[in-house]
Protein backbone atom coordinates (compact mmCIF):
# COMPACT_ATOMS: atom_id res chain seq x y z
CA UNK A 1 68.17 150.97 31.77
CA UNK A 2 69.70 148.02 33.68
CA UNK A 3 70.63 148.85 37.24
CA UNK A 4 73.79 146.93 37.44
CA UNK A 5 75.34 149.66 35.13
CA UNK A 6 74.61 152.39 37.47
CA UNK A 7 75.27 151.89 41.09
CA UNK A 8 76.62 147.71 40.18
CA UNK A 9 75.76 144.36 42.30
CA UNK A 10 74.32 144.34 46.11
CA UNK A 11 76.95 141.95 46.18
CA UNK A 12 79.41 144.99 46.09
CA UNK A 13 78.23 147.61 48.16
CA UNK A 14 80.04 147.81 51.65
CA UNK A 15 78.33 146.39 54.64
CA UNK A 16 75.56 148.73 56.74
CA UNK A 17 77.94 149.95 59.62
CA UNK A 18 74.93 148.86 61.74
CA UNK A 19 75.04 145.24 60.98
CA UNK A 20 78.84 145.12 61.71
CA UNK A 21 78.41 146.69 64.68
CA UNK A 22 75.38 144.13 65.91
CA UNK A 23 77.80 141.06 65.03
CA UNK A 24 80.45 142.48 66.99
CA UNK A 25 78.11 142.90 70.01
CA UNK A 26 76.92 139.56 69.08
CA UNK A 27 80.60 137.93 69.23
CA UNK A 28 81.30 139.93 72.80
CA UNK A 29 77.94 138.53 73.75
CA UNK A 30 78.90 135.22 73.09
CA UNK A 31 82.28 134.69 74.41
CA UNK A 32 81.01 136.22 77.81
CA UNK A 33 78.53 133.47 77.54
CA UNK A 34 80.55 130.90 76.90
CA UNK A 35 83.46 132.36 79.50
CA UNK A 36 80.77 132.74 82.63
CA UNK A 37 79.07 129.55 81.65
CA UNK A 38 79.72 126.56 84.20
CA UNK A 39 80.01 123.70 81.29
CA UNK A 40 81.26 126.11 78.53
CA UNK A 41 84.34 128.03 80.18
CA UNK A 42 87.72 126.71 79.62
CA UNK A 43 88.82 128.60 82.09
CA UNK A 44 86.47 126.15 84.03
CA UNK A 45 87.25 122.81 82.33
CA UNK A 46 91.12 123.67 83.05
CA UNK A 47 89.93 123.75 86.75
CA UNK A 48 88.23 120.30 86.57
CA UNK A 49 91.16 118.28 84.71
CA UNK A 50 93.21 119.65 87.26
CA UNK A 51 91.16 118.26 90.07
CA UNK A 52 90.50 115.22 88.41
CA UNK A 53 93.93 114.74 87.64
CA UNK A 54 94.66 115.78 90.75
CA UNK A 55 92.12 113.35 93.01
CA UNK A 56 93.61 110.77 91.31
CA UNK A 57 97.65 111.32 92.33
CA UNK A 58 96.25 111.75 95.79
CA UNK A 59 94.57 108.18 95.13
CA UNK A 60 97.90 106.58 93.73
CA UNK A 61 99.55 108.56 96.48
CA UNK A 62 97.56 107.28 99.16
CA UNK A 63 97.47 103.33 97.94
CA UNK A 64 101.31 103.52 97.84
CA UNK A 65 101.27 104.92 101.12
CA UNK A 66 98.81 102.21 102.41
CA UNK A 67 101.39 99.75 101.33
CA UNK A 68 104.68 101.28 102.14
CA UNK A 69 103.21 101.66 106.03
CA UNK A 70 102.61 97.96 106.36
CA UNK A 71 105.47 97.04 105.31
CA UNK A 72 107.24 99.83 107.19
CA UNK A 73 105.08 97.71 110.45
CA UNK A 74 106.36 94.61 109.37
CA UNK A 75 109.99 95.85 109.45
CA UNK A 76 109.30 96.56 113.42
CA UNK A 77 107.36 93.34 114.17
CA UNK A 78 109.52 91.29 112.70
CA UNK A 79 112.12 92.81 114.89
CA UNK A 80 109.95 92.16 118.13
CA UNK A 81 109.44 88.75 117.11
CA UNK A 82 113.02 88.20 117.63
CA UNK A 83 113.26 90.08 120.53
CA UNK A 84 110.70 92.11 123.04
CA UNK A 85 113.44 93.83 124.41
CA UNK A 86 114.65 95.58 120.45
CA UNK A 87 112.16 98.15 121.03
CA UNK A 88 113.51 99.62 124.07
CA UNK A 89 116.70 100.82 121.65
CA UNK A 90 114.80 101.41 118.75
CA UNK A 91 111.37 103.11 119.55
CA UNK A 92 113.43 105.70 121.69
CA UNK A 93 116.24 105.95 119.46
CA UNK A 94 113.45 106.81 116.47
CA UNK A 95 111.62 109.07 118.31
CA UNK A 96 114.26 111.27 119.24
CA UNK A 97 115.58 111.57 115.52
CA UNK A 98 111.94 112.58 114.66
CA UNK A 99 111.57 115.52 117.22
CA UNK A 100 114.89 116.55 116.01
CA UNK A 101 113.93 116.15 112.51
CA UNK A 102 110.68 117.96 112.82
CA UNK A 103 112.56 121.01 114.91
CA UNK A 104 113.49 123.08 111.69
CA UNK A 105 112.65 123.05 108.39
CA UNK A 106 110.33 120.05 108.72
CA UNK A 107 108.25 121.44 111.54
CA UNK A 108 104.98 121.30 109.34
CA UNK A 109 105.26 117.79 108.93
CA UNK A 110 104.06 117.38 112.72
CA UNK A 111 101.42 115.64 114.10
CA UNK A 112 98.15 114.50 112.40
CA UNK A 113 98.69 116.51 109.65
CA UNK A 114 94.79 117.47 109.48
CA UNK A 115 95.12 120.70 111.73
CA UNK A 116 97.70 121.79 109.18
CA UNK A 117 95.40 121.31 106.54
CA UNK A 118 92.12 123.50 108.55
CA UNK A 119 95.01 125.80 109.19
CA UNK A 120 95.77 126.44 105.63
CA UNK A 121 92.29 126.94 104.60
CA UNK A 122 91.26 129.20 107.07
CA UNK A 123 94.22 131.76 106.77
CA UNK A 124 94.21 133.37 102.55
CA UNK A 125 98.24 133.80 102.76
CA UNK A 126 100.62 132.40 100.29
CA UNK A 127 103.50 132.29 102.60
CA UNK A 128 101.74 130.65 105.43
CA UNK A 129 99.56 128.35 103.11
CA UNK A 130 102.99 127.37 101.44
CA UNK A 131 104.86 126.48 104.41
CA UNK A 132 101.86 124.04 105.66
CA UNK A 133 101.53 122.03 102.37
CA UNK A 134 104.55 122.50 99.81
CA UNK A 135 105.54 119.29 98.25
CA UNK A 136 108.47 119.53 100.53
CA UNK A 137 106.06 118.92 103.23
CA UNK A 138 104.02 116.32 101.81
CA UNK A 139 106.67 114.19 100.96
CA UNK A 140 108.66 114.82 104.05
CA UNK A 141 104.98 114.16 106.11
CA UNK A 142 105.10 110.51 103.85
CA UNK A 143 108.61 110.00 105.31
CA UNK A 144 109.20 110.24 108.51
CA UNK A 145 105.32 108.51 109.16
CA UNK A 146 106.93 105.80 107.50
CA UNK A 147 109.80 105.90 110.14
CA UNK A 148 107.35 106.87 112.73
CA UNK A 149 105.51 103.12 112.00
CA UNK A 150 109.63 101.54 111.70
CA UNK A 151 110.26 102.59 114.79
CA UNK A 152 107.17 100.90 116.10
CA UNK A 153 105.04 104.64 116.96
CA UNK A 154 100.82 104.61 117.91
CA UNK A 155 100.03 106.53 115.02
CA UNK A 156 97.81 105.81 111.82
CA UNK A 157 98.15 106.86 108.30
CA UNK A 158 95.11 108.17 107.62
CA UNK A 159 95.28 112.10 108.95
CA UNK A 160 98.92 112.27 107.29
CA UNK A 161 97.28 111.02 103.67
CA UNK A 162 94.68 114.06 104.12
CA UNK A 163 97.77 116.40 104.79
CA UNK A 164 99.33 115.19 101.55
CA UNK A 165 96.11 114.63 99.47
CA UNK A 166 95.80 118.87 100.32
CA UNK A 167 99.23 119.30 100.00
CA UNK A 168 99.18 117.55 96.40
CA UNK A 169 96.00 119.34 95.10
CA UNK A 170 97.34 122.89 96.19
CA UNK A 171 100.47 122.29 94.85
CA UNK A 172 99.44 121.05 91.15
CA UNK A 173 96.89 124.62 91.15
CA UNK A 174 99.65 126.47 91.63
CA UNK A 175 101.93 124.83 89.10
CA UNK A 176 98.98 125.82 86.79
CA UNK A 177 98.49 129.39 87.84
CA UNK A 178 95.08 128.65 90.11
CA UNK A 179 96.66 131.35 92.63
CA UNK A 180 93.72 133.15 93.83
CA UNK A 181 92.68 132.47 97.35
CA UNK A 182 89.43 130.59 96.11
CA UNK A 183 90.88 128.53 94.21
CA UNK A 184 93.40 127.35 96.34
CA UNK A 185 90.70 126.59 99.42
CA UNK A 186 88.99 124.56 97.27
CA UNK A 187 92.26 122.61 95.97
CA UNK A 188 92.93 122.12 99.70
CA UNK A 189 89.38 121.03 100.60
CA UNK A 190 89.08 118.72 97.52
CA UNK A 191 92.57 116.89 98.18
CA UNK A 192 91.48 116.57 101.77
CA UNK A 193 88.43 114.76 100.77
CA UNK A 194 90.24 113.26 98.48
CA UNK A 195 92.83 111.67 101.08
CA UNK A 196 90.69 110.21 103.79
CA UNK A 197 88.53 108.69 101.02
CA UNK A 198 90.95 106.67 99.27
CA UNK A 199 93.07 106.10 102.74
CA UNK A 200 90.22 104.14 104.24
CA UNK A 201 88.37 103.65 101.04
CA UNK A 202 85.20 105.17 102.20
CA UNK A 203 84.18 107.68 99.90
CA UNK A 204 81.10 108.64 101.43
CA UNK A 205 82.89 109.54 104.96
CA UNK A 206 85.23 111.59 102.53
CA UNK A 207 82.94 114.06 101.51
CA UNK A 208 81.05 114.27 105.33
CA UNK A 209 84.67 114.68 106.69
CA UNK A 210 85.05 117.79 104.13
CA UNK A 211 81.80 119.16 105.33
CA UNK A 212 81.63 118.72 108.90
CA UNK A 213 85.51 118.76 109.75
CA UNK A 214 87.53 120.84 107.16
CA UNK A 215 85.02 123.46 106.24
CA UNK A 216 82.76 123.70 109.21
CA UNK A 217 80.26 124.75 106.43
CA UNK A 218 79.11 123.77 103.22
CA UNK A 219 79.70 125.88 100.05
CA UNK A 220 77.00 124.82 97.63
CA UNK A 221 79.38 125.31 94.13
CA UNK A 222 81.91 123.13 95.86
CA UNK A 223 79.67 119.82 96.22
CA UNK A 224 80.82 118.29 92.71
CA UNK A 225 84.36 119.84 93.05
CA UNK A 226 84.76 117.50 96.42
CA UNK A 227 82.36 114.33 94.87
CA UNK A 228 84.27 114.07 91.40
CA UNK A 229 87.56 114.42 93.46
CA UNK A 230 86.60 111.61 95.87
CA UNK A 231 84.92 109.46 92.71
CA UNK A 232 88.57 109.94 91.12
CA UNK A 233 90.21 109.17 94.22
CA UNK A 234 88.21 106.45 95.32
CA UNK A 235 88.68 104.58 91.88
CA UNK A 236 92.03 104.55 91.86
CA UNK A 237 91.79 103.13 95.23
CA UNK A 238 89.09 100.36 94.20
CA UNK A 239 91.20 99.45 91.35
CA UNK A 240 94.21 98.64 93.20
CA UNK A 241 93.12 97.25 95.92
CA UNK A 242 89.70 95.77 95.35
CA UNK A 243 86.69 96.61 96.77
CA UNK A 244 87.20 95.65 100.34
CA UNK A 245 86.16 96.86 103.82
CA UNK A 246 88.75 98.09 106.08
CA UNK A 247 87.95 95.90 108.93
CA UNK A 248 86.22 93.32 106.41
CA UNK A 249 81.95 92.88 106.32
CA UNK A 250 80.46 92.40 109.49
CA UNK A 251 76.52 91.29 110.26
CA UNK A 252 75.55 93.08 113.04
CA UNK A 253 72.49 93.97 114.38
CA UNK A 254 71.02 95.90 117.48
CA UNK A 255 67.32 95.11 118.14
CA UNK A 256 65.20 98.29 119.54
CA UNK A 257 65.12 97.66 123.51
CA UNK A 258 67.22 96.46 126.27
CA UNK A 259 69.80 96.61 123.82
CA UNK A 260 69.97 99.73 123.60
CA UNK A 261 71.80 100.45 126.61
CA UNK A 262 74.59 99.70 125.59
CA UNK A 263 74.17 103.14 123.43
CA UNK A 264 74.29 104.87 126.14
CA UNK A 265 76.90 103.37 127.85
CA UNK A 266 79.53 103.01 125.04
CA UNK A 267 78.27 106.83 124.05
CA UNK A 268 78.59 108.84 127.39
CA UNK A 269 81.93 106.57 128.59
CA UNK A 270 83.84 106.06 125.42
CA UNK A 271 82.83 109.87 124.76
CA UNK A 272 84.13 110.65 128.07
CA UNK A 273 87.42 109.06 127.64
CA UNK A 274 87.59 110.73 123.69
CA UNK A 275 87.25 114.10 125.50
CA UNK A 276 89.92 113.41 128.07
CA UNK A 277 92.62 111.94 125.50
CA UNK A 278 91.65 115.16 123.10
CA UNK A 279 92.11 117.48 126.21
CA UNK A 280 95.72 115.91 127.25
CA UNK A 281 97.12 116.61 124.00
CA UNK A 282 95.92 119.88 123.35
CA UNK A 283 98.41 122.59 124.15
CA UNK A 284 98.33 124.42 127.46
CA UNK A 285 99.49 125.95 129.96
CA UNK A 286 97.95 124.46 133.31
CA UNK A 287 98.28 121.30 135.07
CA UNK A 288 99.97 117.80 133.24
CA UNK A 289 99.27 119.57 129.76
CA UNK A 290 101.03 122.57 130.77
CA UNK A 291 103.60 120.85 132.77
CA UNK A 292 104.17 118.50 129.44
CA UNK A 293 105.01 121.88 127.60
CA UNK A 294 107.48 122.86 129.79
CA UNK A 295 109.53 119.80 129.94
CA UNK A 296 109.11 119.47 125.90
CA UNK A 297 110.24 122.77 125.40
CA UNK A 298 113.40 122.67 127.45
CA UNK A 299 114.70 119.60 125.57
CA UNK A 300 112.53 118.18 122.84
CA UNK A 301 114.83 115.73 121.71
CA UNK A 302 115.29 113.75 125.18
CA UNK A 303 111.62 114.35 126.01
CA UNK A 304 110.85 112.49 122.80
CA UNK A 305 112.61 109.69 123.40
CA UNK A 306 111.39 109.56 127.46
CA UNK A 307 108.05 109.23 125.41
CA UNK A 308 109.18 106.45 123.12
CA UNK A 309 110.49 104.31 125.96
CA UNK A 310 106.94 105.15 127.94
CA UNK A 311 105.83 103.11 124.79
CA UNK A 312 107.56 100.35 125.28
CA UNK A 313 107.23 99.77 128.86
CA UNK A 314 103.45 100.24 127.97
CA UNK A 315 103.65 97.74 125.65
CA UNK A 316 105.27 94.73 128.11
CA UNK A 317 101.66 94.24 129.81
CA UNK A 318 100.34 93.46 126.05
CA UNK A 319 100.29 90.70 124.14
CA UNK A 320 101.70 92.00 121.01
CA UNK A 321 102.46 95.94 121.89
CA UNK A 322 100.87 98.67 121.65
CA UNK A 323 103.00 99.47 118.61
CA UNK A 324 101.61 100.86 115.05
CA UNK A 325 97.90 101.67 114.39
CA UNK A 326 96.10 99.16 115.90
CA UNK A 327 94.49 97.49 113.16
CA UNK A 328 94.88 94.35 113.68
CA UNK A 329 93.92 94.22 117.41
CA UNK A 330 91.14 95.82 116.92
CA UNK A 331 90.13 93.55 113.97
CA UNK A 332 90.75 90.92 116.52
CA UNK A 333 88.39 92.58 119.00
CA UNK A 334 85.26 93.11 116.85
CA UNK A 335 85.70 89.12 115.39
CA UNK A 336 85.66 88.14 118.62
CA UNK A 337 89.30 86.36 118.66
CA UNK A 338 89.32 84.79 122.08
CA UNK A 339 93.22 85.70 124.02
CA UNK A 340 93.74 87.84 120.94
CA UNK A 341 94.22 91.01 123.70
CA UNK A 342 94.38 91.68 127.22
CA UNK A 343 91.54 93.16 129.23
CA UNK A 344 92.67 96.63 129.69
CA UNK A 345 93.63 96.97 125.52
CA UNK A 346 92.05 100.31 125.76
CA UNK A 347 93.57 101.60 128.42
CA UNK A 348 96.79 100.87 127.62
CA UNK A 349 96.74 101.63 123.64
CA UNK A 350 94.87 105.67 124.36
CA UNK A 351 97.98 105.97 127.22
CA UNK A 352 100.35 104.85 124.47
CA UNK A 353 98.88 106.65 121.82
CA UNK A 354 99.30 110.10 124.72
CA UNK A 355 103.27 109.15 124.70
CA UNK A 356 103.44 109.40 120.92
CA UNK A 357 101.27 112.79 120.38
CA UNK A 358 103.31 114.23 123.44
CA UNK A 359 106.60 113.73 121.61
CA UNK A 360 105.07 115.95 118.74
CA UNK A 361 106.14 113.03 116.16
CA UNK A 362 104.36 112.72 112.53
CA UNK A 363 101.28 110.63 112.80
CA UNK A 364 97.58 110.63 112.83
CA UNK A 365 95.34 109.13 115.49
CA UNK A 366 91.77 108.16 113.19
CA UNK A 367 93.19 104.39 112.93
CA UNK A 368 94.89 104.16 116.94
CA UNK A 369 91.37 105.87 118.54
CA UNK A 370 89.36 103.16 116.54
CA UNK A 371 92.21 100.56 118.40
CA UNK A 372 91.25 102.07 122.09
CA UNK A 373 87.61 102.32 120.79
CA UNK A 374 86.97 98.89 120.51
CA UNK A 375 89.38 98.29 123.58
CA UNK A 376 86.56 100.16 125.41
CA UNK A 377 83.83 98.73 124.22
CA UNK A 378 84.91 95.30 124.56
CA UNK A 379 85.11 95.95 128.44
CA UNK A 380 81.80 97.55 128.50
CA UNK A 381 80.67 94.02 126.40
CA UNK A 382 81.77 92.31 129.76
CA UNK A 383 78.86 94.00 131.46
CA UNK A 384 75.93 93.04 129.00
CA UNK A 385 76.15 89.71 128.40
CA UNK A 386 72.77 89.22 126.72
CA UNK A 387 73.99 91.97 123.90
CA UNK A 388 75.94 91.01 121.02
CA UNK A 389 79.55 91.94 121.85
CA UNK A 390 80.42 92.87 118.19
CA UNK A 391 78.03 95.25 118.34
CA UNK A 392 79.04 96.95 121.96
CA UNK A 393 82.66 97.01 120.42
CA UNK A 394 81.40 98.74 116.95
CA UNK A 395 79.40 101.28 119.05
CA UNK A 396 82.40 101.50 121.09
CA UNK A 397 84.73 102.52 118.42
CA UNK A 398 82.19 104.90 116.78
CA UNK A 399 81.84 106.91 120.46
CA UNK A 400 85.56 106.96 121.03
CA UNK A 401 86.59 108.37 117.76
CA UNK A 402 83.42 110.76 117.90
CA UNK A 403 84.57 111.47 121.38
CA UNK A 404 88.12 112.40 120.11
CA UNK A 405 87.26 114.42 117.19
CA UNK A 406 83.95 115.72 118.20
CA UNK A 407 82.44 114.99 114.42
CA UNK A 408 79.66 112.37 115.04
CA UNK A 409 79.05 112.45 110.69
CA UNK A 410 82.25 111.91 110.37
CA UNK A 411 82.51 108.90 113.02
CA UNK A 412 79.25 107.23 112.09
CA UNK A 413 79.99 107.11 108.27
CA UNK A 414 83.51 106.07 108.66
CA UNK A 415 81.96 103.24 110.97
CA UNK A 416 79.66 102.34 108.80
CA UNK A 417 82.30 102.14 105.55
CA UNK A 418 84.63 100.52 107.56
CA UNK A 419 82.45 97.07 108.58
CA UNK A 420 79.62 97.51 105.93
CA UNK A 421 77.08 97.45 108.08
CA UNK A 422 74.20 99.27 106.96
CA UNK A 423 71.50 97.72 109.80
CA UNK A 424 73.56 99.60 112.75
CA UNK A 425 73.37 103.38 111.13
CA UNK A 426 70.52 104.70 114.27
CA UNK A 427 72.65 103.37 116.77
CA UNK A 428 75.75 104.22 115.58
CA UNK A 429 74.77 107.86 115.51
CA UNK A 430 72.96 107.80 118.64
CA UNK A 431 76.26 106.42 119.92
CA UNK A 432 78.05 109.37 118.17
CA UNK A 433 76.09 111.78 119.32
CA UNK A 434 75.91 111.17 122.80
CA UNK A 435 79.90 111.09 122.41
CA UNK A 436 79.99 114.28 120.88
CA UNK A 437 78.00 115.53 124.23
CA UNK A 438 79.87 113.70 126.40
CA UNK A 439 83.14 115.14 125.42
CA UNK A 440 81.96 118.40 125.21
CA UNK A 441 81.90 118.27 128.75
CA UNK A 442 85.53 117.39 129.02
CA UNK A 443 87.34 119.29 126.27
CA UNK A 444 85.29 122.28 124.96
CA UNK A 445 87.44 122.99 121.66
CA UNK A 446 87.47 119.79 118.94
CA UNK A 447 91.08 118.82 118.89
CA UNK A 448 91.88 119.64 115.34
CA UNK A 449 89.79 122.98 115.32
CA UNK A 450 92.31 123.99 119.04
CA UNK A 451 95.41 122.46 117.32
CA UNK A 452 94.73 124.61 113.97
CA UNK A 453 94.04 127.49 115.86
CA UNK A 454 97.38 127.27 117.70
CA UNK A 455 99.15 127.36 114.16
CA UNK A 456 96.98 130.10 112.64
CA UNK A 457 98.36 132.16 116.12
CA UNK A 458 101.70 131.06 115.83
CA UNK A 459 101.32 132.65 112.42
CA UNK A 460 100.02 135.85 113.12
CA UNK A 461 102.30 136.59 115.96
CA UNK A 462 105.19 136.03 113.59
CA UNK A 463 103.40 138.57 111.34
CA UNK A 464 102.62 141.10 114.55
CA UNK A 465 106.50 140.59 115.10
CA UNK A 466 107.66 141.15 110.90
CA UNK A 467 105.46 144.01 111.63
CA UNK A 468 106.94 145.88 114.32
CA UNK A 469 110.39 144.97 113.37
CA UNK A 470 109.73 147.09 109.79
CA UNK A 471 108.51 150.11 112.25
CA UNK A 472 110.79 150.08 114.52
CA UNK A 473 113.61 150.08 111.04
CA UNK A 474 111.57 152.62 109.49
CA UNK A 475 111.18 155.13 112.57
CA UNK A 476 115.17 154.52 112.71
CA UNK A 477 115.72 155.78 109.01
CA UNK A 478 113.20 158.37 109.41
CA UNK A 479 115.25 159.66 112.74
CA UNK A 480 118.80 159.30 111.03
CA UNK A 481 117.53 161.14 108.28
CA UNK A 482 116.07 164.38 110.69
CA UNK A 483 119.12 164.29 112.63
CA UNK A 484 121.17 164.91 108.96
CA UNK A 485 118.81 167.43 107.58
CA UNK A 486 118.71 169.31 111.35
CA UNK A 487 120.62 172.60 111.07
CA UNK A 488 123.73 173.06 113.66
CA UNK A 489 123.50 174.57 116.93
CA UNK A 490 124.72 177.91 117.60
CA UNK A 491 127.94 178.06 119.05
CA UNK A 492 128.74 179.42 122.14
CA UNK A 493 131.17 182.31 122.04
CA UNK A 494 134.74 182.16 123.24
């Protein structure tokens, strides 16, 4: 009898319920695995395009910036060329206009731009991380540091391209839905990397600067996220620009020994003086820092512009100013340019670069402190004679700018990028670290950590204050609507 007649082909008998039910399993299985897998997700590759992407808008963004601030410089010095007396209309003038500018809706746009940034990565709030780095704000910050360096301002470049390198990143995850508070920290972190990295073209200071400055910890899963965003950053800014070092390639050396004081010395007094500048411009409310608050706060406008012509007057006991970010002088400094500055360079450029953070104008202070850095250490050269002064003034910018910001990794890598020394890297961080000590001693809070925490307060007082206002609205509804519902009085008979 042939089987085929009776019950027909295997072919056509319906499935074992069993097996279907394994290959759905099997399916669910899989597309967890490929959904929770770090190189299989989409949901993950959307997240690295977008930082990739990303890093390299913040590179394009800060090259541009890099060239539209020198030639926003070269506007002003050509103007002092014809005249030394032009700044003492313009620098005020352009001061005030930025305090007024920066007194409403602009407000984030103040300062550095890197306490913002700390600021918006510490608190998990839309609203507050939205008004800190919207592209309003990072193009706004662009602006008026542009007009800041016009009008002939101490300020560098460098902390406003990490404000708009976070302020880029965030904004392009939100555009693409990356709303959760994770996700946006490590937009902001990444694009803060991202920033200093291609503003100074040293990628390797990038990353430490994420690690030691903006975090204040490291998060394992976020070492490639802040490496491929600096690589992406960093390329863009090597293919524009070349690969070139800030301050150009220096050949220094410091032989173990005698020469080693001058470690000390450019470590505990340029840290010293790092702490002091970093405690004058913190806010207070005691002695000249609180007295400064006061007078700002009564009329920030004309205080601005007091500041601006403290600048200039500053500036007359210079050779070329104190004006802009110092590069060139202190390029000057560490080649040795004989008559290229005047003996108290430091001095004057950290009191100059006091006027400009006192008048609360956009601008960062990484590229000035490097300027009164090497000020510094060329005076302490002056004093060791048998030491290589190149070497005093390198150490000397290192301490100052470790001394400012209290972040020796930070300071000794950005040193290191910055001249391309590699022979210098022990006493460069022995330098930094005895800064860091030193400084300690003088201002206890690092400047951007105290300047962050004054906008994270600022914050949650407004919130303490949205807070009590809805109370205070609902215990008035809740009274109107007892007194309604209350049944009349009795009334008194005639």
């Amino acid at each position: 009898m042939n089987p085929d007649s009776v019950s027909g082909s295997a072919a056509d008998k319906p499935p074992h319920p069993h097996s279907a039910s394994r290959s759905r399993v099997y399916s669910r299985y899989l597309g967890r695995r490929i959904n929770t897998s770090e190189w299989l997700s989409p949901r993950q590759w959307q997240r690295r395009i977008l930082f990739w992407s990303g890093a390299i808008i913040v590179g394009l963004a800060a090259v541009g910036f890099a060239w539209a601030a020198d030639a926003a410089f070269d506007q002003f010095s050509r103007l002092v060329h014809e005249s030394r007396f032009w700044p003492f209309i313009v620098t005020p003038a352009v001061f005030a206009f930025l305090s007024w500018a920066t007194n409403g809706v602009l407000k984030s746009t103040r300062g550095s731009g890197i306490p913002q940034a700390i600021a918006a990565l510490r608190v998990e709030d839309e609203g507050f991380r939205h008004s800190l780095l919207s592209l309003k704000v990072a193009v706004g910050k662009m602006a008026l540091t542009l007009l800041a360096l016009v009008g002939g301002a101490s300020v560098g470049r460098e902390g406003p391209t990490v404000h708009v390198g976070a302020g880029l990143l965030y904004t392009l995850g939100r555009r693409f839905g990356l709303t959760d508070a994770a996700s946006e920290g490590r937009f902001i972190l990444a694009g803060s990397a991202a920033g200093l990295a291609a503003a100074f073209n040293t990628p390797l200071a990038g990353v430490v600067f994420a690690i030691e400055e903006m975090s204040g910890a490291f998060e394992h899963r976020m070492s490639g996220v802040i490496l491929t965003a600096v690589i992406m950053a960093g390329v863009v800014s090597l293919g524009l620009l070349g690969n070139y070092a800030y301050f150009g390639r220096f050949d220094i050396v410091l032989p173990l020994g005698r020469a080693w004081i001058a470690v000390a010395a450019c470590g505990l007094i340029c840290g010293l003086m790092g702490g002091l500048y970093a405690r004058l411009i913190q806010p207070g409310t005691r002695g000249v820092v609180g007295w400064v608050a006061t007078t700002r706060a009564r009329n920030p406008v004309l205080f601005a512009a007091g500041c601006g012509m403290a600048l200039v007057v500053l500036s007359q006991f210079t050779h070329h100013g104190l004006y802009g970010t110092g590069y060139q002088q202190a390029k000057s400094i560490l080649q040795q340019d004989d008559g290229s500055t005047v003996v108290l360079f430091g001095i004057l450029k950290m009191l100059g670069n006091i006027a400009c953070s006192w008048a609360g104008i956009p601008g960062g202070f990484f590229s000035p402190s490097l300027a009164v850095g090497a000020g510094l250490g060329e005076n302490i050269s002056h004093f060791l004679p048998s030491i290589d002064p190149s070497a005093v003034v390198l150490l000397g910018m290192t301490a100052y700018l470790a001394g400012v910001t209290q972040a020796p990794l930070t300071s000794t890598v950005i040193s290191m990028e910055l001249t391309a020394n590699q022979q210098m890297v022990l006493p460069i961080m022995a330098a930094a670290l005895l800064a860091r000590a030193a400084s300690a001693l003088v201002c206890r809070k690092p400047i951007y950590r105290a300047l962050a925490d004054v906008l994270v307060k600022n914050h949650q007082h407004e919130q303490e204050l949205k807070r009590g206002h809805r109370d205070a609205e609902a215990e008035e509804v809740a009274a109107r609507g007892g007194a309604a519902h209350q049944p009349d009085s009795p009334r008194a008979p005639h």
